[in-house]
PDB file of N, CA and C in Angstrom:
ATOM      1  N   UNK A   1      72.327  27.126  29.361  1.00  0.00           N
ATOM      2  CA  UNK A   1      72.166  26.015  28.434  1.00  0.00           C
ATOM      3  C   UNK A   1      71.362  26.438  27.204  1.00  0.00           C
ATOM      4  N   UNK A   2      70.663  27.663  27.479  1.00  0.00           N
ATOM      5  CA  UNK A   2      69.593  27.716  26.362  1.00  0.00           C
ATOM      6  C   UNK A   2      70.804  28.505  25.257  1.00  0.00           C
ATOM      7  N   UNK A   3      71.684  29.449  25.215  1.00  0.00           N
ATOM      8  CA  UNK A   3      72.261  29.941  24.671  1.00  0.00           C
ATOM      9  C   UNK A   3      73.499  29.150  23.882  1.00  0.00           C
ATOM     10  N   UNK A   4      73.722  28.408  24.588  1.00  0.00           N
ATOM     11  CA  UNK A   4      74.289  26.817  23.911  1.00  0.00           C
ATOM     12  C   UNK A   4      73.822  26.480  23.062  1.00  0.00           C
ATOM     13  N   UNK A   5      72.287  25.727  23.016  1.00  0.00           N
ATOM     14  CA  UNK A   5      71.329  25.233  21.919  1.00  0.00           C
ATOM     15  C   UNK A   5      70.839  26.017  21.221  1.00  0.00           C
ATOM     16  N   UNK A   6      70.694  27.320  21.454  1.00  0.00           N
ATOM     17  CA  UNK A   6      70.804  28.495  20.257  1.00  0.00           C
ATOM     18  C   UNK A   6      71.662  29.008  19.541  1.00  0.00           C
ATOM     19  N   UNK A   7      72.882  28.915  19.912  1.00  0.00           N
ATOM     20  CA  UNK A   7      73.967  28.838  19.128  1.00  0.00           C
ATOM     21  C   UNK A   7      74.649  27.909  18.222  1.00  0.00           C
ATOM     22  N   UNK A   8      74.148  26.565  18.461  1.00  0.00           N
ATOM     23  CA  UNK A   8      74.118  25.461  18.129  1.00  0.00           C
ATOM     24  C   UNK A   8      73.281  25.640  16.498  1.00  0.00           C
ATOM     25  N   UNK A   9      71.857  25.676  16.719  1.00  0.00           N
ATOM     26  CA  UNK A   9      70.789  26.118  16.035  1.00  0.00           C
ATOM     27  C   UNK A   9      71.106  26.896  14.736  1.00  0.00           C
ATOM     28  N   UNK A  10      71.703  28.229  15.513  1.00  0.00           N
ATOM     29  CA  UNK A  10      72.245  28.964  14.711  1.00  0.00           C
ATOM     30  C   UNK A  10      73.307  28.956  13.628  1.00  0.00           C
ATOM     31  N   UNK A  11      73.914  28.204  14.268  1.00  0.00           N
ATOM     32  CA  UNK A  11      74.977  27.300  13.542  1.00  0.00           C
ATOM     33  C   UNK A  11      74.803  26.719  12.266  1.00  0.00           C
ATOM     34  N   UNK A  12      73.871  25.861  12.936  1.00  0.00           N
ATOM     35  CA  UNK A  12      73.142  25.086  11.462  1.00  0.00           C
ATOM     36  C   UNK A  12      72.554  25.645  10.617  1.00  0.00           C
ATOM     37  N   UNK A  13      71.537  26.389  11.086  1.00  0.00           N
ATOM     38  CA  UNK A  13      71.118  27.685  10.097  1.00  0.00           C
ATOM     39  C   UNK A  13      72.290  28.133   9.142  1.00  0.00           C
ATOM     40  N   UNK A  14      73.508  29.026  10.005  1.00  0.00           N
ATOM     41  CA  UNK A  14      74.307  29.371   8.863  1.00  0.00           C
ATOM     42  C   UNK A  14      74.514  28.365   8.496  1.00  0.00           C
ATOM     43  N   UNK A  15      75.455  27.199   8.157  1.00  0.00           N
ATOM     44  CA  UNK A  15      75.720  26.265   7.435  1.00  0.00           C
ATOM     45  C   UNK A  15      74.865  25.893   6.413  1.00  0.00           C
ATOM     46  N   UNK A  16      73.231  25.612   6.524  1.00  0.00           N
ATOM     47  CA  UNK A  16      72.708  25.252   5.376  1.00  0.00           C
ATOM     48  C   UNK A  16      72.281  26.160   4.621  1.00  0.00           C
ATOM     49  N   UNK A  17      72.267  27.829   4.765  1.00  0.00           N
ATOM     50  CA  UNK A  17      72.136  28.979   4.086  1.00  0.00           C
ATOM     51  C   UNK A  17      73.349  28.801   3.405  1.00  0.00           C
ATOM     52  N   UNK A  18      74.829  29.391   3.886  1.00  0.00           N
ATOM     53  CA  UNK A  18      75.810  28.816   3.531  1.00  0.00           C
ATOM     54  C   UNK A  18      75.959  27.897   2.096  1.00  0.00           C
ATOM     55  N   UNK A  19      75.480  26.637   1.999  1.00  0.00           N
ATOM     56  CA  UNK A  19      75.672  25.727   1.387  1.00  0.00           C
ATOM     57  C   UNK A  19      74.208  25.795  -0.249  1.00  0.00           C
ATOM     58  N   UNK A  20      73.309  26.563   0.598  1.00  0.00           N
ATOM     59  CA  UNK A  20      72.621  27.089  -0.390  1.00  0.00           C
ATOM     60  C   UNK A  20      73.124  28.037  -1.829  1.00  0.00           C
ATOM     61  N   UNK A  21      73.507  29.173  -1.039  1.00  0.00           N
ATOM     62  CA  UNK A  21      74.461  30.112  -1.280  1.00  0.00           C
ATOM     63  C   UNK A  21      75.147  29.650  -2.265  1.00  0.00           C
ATOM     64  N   UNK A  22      75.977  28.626  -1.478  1.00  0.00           N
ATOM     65  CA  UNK A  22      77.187  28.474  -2.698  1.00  0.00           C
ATOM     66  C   UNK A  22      76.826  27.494  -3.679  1.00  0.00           C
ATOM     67  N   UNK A  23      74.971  26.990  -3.582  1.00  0.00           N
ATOM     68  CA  UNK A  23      75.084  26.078  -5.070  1.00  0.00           C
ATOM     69  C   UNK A  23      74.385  26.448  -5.863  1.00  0.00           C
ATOM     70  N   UNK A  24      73.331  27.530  -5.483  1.00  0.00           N
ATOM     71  CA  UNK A  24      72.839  28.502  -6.506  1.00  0.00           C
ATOM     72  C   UNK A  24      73.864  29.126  -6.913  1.00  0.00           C
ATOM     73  N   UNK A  25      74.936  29.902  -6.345  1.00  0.00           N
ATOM     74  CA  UNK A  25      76.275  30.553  -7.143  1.00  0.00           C
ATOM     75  C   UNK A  25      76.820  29.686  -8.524  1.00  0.00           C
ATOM     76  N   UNK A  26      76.840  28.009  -7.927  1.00  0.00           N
ATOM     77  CA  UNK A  26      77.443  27.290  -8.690  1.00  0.00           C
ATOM     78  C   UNK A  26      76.365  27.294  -9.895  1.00  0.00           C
ATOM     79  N   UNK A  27      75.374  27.021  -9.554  1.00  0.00           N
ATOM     80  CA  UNK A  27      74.430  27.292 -11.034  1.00  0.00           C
ATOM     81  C   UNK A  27      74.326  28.373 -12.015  1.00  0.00           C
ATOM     82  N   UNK A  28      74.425  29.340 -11.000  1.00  0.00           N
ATOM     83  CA  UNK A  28      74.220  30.620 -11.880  1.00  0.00           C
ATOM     84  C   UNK A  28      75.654  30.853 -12.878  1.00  0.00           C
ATOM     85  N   UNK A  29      76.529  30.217 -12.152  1.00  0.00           N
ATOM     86  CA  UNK A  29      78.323  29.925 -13.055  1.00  0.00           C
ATOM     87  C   UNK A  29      77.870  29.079 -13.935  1.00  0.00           C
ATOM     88  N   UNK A  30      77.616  27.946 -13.965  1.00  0.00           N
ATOM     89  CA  UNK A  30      76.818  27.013 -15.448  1.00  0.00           C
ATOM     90  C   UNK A  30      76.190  27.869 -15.925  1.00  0.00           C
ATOM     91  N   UNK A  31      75.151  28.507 -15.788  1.00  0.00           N
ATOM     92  CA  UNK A  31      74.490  28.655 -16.761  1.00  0.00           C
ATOM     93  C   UNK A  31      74.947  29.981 -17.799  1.00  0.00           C
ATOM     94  N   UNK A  32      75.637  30.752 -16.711  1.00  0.00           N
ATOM     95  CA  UNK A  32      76.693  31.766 -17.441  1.00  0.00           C
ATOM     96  C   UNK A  32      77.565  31.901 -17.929  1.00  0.00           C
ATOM     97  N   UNK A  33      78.309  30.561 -17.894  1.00  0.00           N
ATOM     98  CA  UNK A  33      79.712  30.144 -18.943  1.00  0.00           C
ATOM     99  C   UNK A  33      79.546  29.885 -20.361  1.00  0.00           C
ATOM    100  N   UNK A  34      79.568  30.529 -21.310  1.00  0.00           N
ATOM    101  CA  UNK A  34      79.628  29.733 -22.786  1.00  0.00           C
ATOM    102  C   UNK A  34      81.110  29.354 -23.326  1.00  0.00           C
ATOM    103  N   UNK A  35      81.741  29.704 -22.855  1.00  0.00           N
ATOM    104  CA  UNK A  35      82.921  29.010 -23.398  1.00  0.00           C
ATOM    105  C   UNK A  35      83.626  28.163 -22.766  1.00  0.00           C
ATOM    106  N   UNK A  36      84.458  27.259 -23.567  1.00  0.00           N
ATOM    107  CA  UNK A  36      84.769  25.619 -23.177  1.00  0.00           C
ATOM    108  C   UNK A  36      86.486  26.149 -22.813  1.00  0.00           C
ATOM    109  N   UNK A  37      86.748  25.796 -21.852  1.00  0.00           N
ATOM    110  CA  UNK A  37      88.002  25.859 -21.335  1.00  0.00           C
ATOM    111  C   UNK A  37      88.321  27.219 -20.410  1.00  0.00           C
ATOM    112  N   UNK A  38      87.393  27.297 -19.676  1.00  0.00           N
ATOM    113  CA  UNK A  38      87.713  28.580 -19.378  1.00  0.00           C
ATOM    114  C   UNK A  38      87.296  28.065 -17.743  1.00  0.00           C
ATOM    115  N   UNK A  39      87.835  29.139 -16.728  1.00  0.00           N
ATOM    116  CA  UNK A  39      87.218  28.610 -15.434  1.00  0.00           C
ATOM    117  C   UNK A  39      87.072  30.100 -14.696  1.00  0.00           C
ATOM    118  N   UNK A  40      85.866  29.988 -13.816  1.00  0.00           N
ATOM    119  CA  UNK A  40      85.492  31.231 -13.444  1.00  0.00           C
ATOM    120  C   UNK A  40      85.190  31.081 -11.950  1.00  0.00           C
ATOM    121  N   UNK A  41      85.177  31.872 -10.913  1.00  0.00           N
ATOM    122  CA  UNK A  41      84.818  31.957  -9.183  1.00  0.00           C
ATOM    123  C   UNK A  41      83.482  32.552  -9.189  1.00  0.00           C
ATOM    124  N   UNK A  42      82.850  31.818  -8.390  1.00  0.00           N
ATOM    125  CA  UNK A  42      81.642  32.537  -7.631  1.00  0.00           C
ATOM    126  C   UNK A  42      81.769  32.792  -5.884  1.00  0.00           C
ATOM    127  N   UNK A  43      80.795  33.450  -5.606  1.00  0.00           N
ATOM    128  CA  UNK A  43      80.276  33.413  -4.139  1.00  0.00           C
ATOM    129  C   UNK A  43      81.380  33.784  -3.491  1.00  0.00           C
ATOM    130  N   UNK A  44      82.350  34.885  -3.736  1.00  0.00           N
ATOM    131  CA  UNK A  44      83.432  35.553  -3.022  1.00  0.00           C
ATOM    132  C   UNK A  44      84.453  35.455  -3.156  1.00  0.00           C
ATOM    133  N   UNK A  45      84.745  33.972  -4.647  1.00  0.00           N
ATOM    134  CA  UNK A  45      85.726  33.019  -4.727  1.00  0.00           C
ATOM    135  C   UNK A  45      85.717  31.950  -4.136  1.00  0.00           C
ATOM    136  N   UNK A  46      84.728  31.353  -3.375  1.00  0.00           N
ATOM    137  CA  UNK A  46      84.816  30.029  -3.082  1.00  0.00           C
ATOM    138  C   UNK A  46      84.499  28.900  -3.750  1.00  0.00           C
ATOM    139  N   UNK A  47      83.868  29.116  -4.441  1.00  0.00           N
ATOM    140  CA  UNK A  47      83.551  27.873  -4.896  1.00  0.00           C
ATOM    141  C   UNK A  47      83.836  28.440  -6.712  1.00  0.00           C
ATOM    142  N   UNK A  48      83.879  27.318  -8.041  1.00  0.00           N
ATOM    143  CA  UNK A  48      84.559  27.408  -9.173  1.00  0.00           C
ATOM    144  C   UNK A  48      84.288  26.615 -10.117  1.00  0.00           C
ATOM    145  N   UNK A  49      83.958  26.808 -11.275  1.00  0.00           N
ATOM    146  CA  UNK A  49      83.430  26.031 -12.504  1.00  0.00           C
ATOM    147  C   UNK A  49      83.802  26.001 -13.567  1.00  0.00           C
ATOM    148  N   UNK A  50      84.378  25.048 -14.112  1.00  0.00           N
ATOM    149  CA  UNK A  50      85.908  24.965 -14.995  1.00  0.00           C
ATOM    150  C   UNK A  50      85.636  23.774 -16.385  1.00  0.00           C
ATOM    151  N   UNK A  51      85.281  24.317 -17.652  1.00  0.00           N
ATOM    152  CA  UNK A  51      85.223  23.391 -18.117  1.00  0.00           C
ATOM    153  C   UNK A  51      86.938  23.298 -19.225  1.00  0.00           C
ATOM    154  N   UNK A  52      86.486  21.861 -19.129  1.00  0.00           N
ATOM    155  CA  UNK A  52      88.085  21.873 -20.075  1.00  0.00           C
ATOM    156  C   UNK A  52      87.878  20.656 -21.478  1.00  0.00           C
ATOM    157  N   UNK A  53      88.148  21.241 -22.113  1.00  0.00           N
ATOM    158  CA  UNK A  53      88.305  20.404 -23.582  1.00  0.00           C
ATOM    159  C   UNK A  53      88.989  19.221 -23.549  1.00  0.00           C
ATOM    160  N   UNK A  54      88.111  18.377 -24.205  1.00  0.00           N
ATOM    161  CA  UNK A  54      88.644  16.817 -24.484  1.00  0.00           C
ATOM    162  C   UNK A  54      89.134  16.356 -25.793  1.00  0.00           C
ATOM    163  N   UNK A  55      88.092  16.725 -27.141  1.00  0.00           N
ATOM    164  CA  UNK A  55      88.190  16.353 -28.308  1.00  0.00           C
ATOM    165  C   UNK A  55      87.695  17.774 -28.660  1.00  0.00           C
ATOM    166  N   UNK A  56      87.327  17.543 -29.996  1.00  0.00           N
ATOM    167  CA  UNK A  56      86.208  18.573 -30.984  1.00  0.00           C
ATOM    168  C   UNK A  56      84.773  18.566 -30.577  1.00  0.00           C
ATOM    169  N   UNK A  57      84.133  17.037 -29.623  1.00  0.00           N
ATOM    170  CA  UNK A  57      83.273  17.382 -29.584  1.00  0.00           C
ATOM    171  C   UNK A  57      82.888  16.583 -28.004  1.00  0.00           C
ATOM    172  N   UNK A  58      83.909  16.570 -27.355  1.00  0.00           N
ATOM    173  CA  UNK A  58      83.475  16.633 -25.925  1.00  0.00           C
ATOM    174  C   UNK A  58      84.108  17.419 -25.037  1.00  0.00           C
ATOM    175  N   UNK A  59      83.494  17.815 -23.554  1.00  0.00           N
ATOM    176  CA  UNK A  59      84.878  18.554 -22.581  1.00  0.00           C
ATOM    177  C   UNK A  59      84.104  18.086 -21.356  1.00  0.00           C
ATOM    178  N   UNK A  60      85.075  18.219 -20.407  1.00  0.00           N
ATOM    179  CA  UNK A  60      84.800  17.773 -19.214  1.00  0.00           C
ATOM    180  C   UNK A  60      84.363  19.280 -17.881  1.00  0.00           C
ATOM    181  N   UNK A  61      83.537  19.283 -17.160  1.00  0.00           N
ATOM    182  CA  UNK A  61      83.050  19.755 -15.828  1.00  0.00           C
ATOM    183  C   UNK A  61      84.061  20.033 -14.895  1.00  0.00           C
ATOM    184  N   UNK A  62      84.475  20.419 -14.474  1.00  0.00           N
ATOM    185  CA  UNK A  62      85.072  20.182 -12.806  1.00  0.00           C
ATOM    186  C   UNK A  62      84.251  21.503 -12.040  1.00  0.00           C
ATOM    187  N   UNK A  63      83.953  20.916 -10.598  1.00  0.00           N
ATOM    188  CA  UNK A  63      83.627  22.223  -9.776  1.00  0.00           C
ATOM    189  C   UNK A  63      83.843  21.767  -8.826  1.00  0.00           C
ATOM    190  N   UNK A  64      84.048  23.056  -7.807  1.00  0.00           N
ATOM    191  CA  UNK A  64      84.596  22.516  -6.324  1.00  0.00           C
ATOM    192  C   UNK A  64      84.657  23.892  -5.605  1.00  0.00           C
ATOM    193  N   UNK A  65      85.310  23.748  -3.952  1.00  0.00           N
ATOM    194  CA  UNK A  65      85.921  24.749  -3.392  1.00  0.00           C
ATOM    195  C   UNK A  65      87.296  25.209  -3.788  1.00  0.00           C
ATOM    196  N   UNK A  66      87.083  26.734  -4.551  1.00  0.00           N
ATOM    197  CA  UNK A  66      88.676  27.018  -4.373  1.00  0.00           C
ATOM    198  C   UNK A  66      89.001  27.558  -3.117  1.00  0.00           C
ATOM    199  N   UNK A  67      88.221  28.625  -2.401  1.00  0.00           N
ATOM    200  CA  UNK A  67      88.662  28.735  -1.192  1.00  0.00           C
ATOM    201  C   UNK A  67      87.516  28.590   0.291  1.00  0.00           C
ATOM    202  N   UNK A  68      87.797  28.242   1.044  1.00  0.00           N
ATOM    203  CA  UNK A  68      86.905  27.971   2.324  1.00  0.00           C
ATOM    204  C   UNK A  68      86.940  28.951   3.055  1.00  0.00           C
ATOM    205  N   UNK A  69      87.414  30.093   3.078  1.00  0.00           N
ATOM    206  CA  UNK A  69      87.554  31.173   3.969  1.00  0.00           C
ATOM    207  C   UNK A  69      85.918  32.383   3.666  1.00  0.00           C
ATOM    208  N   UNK A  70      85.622  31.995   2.464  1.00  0.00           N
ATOM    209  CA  UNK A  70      84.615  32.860   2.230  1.00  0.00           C
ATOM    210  C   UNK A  70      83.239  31.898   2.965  1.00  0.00           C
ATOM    211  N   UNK A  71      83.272  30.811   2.589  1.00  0.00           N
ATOM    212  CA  UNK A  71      82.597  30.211   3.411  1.00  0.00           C
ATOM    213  C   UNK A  71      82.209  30.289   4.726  1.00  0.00           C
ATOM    214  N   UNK A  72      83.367  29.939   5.491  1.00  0.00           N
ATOM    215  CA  UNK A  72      83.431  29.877   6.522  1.00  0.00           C
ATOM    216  C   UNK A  72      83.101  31.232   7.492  1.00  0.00           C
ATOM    217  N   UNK A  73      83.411  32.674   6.549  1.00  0.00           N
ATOM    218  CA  UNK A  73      83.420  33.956   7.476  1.00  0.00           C
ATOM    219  C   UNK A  73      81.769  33.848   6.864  1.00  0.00           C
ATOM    220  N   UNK A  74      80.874  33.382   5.573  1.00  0.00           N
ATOM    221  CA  UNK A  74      79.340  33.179   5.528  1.00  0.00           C
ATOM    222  C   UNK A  74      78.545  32.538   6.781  1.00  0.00           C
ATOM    223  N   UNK A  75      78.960  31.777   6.690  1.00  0.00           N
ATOM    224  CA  UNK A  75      78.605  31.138   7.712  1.00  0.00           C
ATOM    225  C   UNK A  75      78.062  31.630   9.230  1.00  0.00           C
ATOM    226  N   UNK A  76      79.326  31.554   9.818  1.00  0.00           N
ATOM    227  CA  UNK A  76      79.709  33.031  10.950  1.00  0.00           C
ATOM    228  C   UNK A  76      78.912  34.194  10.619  1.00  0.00           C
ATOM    229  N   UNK A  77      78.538  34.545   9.908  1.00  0.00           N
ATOM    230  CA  UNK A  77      77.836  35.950   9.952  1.00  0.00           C
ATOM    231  C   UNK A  77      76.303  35.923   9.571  1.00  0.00           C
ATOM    232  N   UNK A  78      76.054  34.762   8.877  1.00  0.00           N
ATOM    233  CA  UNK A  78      74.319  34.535   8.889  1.00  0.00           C
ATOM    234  C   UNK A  78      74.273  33.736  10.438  1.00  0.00           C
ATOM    235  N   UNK A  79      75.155  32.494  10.964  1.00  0.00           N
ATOM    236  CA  UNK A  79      74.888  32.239  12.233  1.00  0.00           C
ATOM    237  C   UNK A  79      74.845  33.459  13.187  1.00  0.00           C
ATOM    238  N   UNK A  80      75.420  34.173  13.515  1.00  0.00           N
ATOM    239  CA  UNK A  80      75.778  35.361  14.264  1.00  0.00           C
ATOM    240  C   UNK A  80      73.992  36.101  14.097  1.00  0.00           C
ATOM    241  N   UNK A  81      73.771  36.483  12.923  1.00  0.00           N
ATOM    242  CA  UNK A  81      72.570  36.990  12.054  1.00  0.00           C
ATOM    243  C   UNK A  81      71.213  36.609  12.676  1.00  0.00           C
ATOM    244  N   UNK A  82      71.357  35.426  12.736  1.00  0.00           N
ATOM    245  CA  UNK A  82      69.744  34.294  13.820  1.00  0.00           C
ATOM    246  C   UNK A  82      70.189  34.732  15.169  1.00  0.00           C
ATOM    247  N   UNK A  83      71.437  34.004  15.712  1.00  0.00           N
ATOM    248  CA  UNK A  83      71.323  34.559  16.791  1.00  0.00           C
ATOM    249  C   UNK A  83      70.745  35.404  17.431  1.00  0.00           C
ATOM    250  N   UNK A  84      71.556  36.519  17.067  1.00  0.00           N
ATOM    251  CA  UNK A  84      71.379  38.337  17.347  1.00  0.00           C
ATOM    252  C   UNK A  84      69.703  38.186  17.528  1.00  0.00           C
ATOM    253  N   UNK A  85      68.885  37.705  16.107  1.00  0.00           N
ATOM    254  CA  UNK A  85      67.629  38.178  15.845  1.00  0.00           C
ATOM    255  C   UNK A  85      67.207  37.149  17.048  1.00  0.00           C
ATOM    256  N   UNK A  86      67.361  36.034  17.056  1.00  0.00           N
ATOM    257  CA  UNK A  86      66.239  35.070  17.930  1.00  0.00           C
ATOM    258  C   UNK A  86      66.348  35.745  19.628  1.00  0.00           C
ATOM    259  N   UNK A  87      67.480  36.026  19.657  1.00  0.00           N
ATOM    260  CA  UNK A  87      67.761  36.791  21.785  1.00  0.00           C
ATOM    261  C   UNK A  87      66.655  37.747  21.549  1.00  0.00           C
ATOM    262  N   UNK A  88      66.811  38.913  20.705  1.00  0.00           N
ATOM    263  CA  UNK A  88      65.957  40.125  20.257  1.00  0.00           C
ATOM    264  C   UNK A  88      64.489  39.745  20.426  1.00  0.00           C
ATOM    265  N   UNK A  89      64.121  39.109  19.726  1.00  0.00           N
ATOM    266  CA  UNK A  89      62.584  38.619  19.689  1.00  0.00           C
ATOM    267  C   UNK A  89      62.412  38.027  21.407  1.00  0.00           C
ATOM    268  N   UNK A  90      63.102  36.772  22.019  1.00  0.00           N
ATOM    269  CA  UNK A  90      62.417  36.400  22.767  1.00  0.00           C
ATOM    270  C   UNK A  90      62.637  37.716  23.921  1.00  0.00           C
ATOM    271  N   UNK A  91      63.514  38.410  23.901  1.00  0.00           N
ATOM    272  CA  UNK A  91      63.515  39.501  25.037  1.00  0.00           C
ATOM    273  C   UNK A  91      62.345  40.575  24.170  1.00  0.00           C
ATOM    274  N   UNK A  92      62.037  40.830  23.260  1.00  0.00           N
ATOM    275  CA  UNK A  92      60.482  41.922  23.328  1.00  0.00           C
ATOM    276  C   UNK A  92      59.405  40.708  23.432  1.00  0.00           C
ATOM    277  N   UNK A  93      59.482  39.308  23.338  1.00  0.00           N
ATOM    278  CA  UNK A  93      58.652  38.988  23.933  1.00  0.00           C
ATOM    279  C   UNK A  93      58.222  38.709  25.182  1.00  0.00           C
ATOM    280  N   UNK A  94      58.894  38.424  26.004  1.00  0.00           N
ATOM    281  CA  UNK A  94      59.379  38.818  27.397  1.00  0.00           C
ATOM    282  C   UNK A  94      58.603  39.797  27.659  1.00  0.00           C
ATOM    283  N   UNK A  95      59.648  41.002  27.210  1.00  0.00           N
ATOM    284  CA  UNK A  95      58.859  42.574  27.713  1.00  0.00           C
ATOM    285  C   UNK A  95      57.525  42.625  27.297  1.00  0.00           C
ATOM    286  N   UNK A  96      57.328  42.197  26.234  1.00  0.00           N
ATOM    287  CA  UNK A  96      55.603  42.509  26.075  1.00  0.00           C
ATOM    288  C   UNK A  96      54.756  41.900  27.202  1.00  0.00           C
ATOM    289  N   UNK A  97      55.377  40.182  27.264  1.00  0.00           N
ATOM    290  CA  UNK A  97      54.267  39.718  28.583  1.00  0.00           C
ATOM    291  C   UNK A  97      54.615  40.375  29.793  1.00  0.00           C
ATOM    292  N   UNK A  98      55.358  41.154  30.064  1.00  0.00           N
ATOM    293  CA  UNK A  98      55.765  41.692  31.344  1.00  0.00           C
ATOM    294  C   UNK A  98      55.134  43.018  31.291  1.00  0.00           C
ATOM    295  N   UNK A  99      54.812  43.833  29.890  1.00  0.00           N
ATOM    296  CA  UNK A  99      53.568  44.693  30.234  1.00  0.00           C
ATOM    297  C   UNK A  99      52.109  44.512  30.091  1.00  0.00           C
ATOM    298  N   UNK A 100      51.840  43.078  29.464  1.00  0.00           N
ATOM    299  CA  UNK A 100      50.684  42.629  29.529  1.00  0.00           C
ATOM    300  C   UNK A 100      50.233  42.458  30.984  1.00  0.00           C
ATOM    301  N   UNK A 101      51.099  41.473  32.052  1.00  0.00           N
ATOM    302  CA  UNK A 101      50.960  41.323  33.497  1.00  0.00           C
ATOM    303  C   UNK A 101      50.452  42.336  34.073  1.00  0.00           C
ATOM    304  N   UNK A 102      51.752  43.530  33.856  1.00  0.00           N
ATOM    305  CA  UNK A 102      51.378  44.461  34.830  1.00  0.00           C
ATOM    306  C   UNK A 102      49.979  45.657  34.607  1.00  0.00           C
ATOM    307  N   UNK A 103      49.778  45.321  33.126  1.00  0.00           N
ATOM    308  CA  UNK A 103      48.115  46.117  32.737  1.00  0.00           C
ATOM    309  C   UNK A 103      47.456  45.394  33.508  1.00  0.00           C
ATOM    310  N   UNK A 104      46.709  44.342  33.746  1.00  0.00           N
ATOM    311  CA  UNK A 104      46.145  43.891  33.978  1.00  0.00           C
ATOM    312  C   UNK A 104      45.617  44.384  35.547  1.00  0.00           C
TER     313      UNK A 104
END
């Protein structure tokens, strides 16, 4: 059960790294676009920031997912990432109290 709720955990972890990820990407695309009508990919291609001309002196935003696959294999691999690390830690912590015991 514990490997359940750590995987679980982990999960979420990736997901809100994940979602981090892709909205600092999205910012760093604003703030790096100067031209109006043009549309560009961040973060592996998933996500996209597109402005498009209205008049002479307005244009419109769009951003979104173009693809979910980069996401989704992010995800999976920072979850995977905690995992791995959290088993690791509690087994040398383990072993440490198990040579603390037996010093004693």
């Amino acid at each position: 059960m514990t490997y359940l709720k750590l995987s679980l955990y982990s999960l979420v972890a990736g997901l809100v790294t994940t979602v981090a990820l892709a909205a600092f990407s999205l910012l760093g695309l604003m703030a790096a676009t100067p031209d109006v009508g043009r549309r560009v990919e961040g973060f592996f291609g998933a996500v996209f920031f597109e402005t498009v001309p209205l008049d002479a002196d307005a244009f419109t935003m769009n951003v979104g997912v173009a693809s979910g696959w980069p996401l989704l294999i992010s995800t999976l691999v920072v979850a995977g990432f905690v995992f791995v690390t959290v088993v690791i830690f509690r087994w040398l912590k383990s072993y440490r109290a198990g040579l603390l015991s037996g010093a004693a």
